[in-house]
Protein backbone atom coordinates (compact mmCIF):
# COMPACT_ATOMS: atom_id res chain seq x y z
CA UNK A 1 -256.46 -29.58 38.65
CA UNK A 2 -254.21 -27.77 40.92
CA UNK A 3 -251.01 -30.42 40.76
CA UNK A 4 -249.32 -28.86 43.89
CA UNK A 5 -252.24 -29.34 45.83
CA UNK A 6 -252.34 -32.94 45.18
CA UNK A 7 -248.59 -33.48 45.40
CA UNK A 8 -249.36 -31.83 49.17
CA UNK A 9 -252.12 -34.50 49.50
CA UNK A 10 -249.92 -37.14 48.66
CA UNK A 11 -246.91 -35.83 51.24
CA UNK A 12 -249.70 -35.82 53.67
CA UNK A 13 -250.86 -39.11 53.31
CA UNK A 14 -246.84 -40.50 53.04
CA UNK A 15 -246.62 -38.53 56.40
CA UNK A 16 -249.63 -40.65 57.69
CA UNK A 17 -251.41 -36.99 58.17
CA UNK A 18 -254.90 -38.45 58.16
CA UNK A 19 -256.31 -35.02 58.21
CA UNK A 20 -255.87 -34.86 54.51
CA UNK A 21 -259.28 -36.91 54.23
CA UNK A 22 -261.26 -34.44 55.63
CA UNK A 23 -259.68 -31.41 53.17
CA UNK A 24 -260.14 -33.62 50.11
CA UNK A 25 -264.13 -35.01 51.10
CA UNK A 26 -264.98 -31.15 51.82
CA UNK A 27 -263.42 -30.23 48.42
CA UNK A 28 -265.64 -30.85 45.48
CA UNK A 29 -263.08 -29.73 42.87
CA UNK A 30 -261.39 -33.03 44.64
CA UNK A 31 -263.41 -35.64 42.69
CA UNK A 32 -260.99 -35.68 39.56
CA UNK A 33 -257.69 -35.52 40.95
CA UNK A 34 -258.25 -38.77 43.35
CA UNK A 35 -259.83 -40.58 40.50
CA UNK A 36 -256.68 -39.83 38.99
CA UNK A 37 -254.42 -40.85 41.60
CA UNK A 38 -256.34 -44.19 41.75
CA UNK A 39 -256.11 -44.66 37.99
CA UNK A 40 -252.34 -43.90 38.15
CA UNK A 41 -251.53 -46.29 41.65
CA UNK A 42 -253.33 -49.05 39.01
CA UNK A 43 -251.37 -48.47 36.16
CA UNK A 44 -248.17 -48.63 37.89
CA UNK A 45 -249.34 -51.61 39.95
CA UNK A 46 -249.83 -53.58 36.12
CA UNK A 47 -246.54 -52.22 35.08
CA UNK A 48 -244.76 -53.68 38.12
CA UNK A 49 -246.81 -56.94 37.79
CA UNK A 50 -245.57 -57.04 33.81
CA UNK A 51 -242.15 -56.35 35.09
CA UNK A 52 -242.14 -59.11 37.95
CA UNK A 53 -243.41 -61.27 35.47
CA UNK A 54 -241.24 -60.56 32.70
CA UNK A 55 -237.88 -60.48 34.96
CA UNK A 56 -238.43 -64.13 36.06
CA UNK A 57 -238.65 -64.82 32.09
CA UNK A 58 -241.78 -66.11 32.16
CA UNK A 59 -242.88 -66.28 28.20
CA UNK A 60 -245.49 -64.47 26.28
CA UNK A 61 -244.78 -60.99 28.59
CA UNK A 62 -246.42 -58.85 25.84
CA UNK A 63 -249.41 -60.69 26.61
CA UNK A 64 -248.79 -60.16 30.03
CA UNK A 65 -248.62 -56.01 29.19
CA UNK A 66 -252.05 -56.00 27.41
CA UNK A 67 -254.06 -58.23 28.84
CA UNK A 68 -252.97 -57.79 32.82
CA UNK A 69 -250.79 -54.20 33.10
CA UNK A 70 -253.29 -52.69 30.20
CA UNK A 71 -256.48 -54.09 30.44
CA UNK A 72 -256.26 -55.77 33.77
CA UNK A 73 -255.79 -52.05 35.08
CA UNK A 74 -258.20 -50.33 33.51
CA UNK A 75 -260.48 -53.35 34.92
CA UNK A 76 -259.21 -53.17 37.91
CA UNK A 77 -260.45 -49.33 38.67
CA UNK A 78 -263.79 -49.67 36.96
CA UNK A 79 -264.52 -52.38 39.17
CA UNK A 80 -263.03 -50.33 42.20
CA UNK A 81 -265.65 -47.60 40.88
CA UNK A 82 -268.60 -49.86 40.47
CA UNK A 83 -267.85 -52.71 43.00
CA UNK A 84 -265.81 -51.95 46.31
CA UNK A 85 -267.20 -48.41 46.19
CA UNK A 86 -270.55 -48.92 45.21
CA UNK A 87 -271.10 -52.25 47.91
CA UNK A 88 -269.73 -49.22 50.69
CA UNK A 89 -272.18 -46.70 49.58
CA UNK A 90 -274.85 -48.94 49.60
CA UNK A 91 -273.99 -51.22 53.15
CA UNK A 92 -273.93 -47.67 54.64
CA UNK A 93 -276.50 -46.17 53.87
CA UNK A 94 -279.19 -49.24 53.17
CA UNK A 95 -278.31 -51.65 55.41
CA UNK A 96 -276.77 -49.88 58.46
CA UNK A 97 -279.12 -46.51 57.75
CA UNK A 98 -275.81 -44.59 57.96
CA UNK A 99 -275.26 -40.84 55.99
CA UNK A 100 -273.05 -40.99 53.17
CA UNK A 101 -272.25 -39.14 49.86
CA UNK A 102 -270.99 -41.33 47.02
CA UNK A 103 -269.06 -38.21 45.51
CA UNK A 104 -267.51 -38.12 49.10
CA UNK A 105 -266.50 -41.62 49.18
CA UNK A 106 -264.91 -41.16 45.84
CA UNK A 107 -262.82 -38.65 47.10
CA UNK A 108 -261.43 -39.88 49.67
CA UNK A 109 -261.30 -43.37 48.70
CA UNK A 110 -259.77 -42.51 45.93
CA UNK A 111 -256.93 -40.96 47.49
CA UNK A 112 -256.75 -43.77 50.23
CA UNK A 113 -256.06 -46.20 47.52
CA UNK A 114 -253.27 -44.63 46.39
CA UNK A 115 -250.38 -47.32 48.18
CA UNK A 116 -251.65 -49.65 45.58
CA UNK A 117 -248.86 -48.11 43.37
CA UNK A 118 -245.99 -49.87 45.84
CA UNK A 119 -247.48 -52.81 43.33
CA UNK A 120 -245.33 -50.88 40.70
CA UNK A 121 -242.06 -52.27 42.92
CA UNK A 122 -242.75 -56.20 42.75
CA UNK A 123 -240.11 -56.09 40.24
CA UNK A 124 -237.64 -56.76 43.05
CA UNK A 125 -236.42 -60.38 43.82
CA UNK A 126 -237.77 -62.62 46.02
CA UNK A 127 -240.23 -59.50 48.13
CA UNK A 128 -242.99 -59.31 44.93
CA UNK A 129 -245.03 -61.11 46.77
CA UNK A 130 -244.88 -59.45 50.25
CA UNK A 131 -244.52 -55.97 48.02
CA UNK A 132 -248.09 -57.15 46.80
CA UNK A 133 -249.94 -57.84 49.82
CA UNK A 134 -248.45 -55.36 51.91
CA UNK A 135 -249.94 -52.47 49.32
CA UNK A 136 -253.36 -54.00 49.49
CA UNK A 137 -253.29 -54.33 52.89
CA UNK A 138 -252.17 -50.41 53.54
CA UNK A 139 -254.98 -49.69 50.55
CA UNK A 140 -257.53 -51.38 52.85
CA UNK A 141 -256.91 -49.96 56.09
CA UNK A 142 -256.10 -46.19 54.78
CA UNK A 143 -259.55 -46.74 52.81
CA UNK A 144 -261.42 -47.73 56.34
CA UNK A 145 -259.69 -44.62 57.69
CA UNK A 146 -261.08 -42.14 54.82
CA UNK A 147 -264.80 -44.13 54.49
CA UNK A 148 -265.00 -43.01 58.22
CA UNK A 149 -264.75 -39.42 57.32
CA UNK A 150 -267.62 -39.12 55.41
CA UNK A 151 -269.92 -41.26 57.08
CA UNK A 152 -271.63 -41.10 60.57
CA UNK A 153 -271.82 -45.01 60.71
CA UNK A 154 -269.39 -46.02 63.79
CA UNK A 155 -266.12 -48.38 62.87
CA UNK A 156 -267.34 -51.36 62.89
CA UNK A 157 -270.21 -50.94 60.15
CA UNK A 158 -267.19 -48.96 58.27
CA UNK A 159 -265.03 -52.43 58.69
CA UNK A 160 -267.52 -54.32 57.98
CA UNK A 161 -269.13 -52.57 54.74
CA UNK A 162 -265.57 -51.83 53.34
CA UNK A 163 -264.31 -55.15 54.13
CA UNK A 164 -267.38 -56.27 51.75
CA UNK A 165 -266.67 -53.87 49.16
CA UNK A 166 -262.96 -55.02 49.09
CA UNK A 167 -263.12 -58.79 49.19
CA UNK A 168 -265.74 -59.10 46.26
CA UNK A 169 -263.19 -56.55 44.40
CA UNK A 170 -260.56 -58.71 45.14
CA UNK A 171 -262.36 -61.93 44.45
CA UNK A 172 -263.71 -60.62 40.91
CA UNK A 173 -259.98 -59.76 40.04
CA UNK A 174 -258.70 -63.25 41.10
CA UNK A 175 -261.16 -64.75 38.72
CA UNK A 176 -260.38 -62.98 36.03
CA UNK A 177 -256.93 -63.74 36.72
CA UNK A 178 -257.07 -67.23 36.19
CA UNK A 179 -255.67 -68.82 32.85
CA UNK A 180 -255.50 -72.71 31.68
CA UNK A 181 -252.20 -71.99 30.16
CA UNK A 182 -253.18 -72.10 26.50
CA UNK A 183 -254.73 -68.65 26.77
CA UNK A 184 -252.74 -66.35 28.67
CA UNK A 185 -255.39 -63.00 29.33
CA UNK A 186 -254.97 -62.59 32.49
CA UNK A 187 -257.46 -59.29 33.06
CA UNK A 188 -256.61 -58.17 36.53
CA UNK A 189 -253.10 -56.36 37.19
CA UNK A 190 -250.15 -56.51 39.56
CA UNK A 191 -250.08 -59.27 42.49
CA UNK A 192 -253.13 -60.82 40.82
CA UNK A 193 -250.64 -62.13 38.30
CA UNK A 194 -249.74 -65.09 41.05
CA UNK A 195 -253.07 -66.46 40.98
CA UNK A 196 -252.30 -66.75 37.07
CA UNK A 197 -249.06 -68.44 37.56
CA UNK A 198 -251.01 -70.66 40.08
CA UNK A 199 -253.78 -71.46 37.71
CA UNK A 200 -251.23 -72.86 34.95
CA UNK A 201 -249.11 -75.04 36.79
CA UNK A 202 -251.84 -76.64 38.52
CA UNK A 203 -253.47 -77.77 35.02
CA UNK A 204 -249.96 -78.78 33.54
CA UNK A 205 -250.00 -80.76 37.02
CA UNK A 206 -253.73 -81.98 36.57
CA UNK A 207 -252.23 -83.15 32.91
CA UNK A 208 -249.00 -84.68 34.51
CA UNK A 209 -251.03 -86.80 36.49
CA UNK A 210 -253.82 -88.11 34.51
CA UNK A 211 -253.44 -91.43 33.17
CA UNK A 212 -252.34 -92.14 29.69
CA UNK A 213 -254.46 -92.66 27.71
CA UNK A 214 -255.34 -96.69 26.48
């Protein structure tokens, strides 16, 4: 792996030169180095989630960094492998008849996904949240831009299939979030960890207002 080369791609991308798609989805020798930059944006998203979480002294935070900035991650990117790329490849090319590669969607997705590392900077006061959302939302539309390099399906089926591919992603990760307080694994990194805070005060609320017991 040439790590110049993929600092450029990175520089490229920062610069919003979307160009950089179509060097990285021609490039075979591309395939590891964006896997790696998706592993890494992962990693430091869980490691900002643990930090957020463990800054607002929330308790147990060691659980917190196995279960959500450990685990969570390396859940987190298999399911990215398996789930929100695999639903792409196979919207495109089964159910809109488009042309795609999966290696090439690999690539380049793998590379788009790369703002999910601003996760890494919810550590800041009272922006974690925004922090969160606003590097999902620039994964998701940098990923549209680089599915449509590789495919000959026109924008809307590339919306539309990546939009699938990124909700049930999403949707898995929430669930796996979730936590009734007396276990805290919360197996999904970074802004997921709200949907855990969430989950446990509405049971200690659900307890707070059932009725005593007779």
């Amino acid at each position: 792996m040439n790590t110049q080369e993929v600092i450029g791609w990175l520089k490229r991308l920062v610069s919003l030169d979307l160009g950089v798609f179509d060097d990285v989805r021609t490039d075979p020798n591309a395939t590891v180095p964006a896997v790696i930059i998706l592993a890494a944006s992962m990693f430091l998203a869980g490691l900002g989630g643990w930090l957020w979480w463990s800054l607002k002294g929330y308790p147990r935070s060691g659980d917190i960094l196995v279960h959500s900035a450990l685990i969570g991650s390396a859940v987190a990117i298999g399911l990215w492998g398996l789930v929100w790329v695999g639903l792409v490849y196979v919207l495109l090319t089964q159910m809109f008849r488009a042309r795609a590669y999966v290696e090439q969607l690999v690539r380049v997705m793998g590379l788009g996904s790369a703002p999910i590392a601003l996760m890494g900077l919810m550590f800041i006061p009272d922006v974690s949240l925004a922090i969160g959302i606003a590097a999902l939302g620039l994964t998701f539309g940098l990923t549209c831009v680089a599915i449509s390099t590789v495919t000959t399906a026109p924008p809307g089926q590339v919306l539309a299939a990546n939009l699938a591919g990124f909700l049930v992603w999403a949707g898995i990760l929430t669930l796996l979030s979730h936590s009734d307080g007396s276990t805290l694994q919360p197996h999904a990194p970074g802004v997921f960890l709200f949907n855990t805070i969430d989950s446990i005060t509405g049971d200690i609320l659900k307890h707070l207002a059932a009725p005593p017991a007779a």
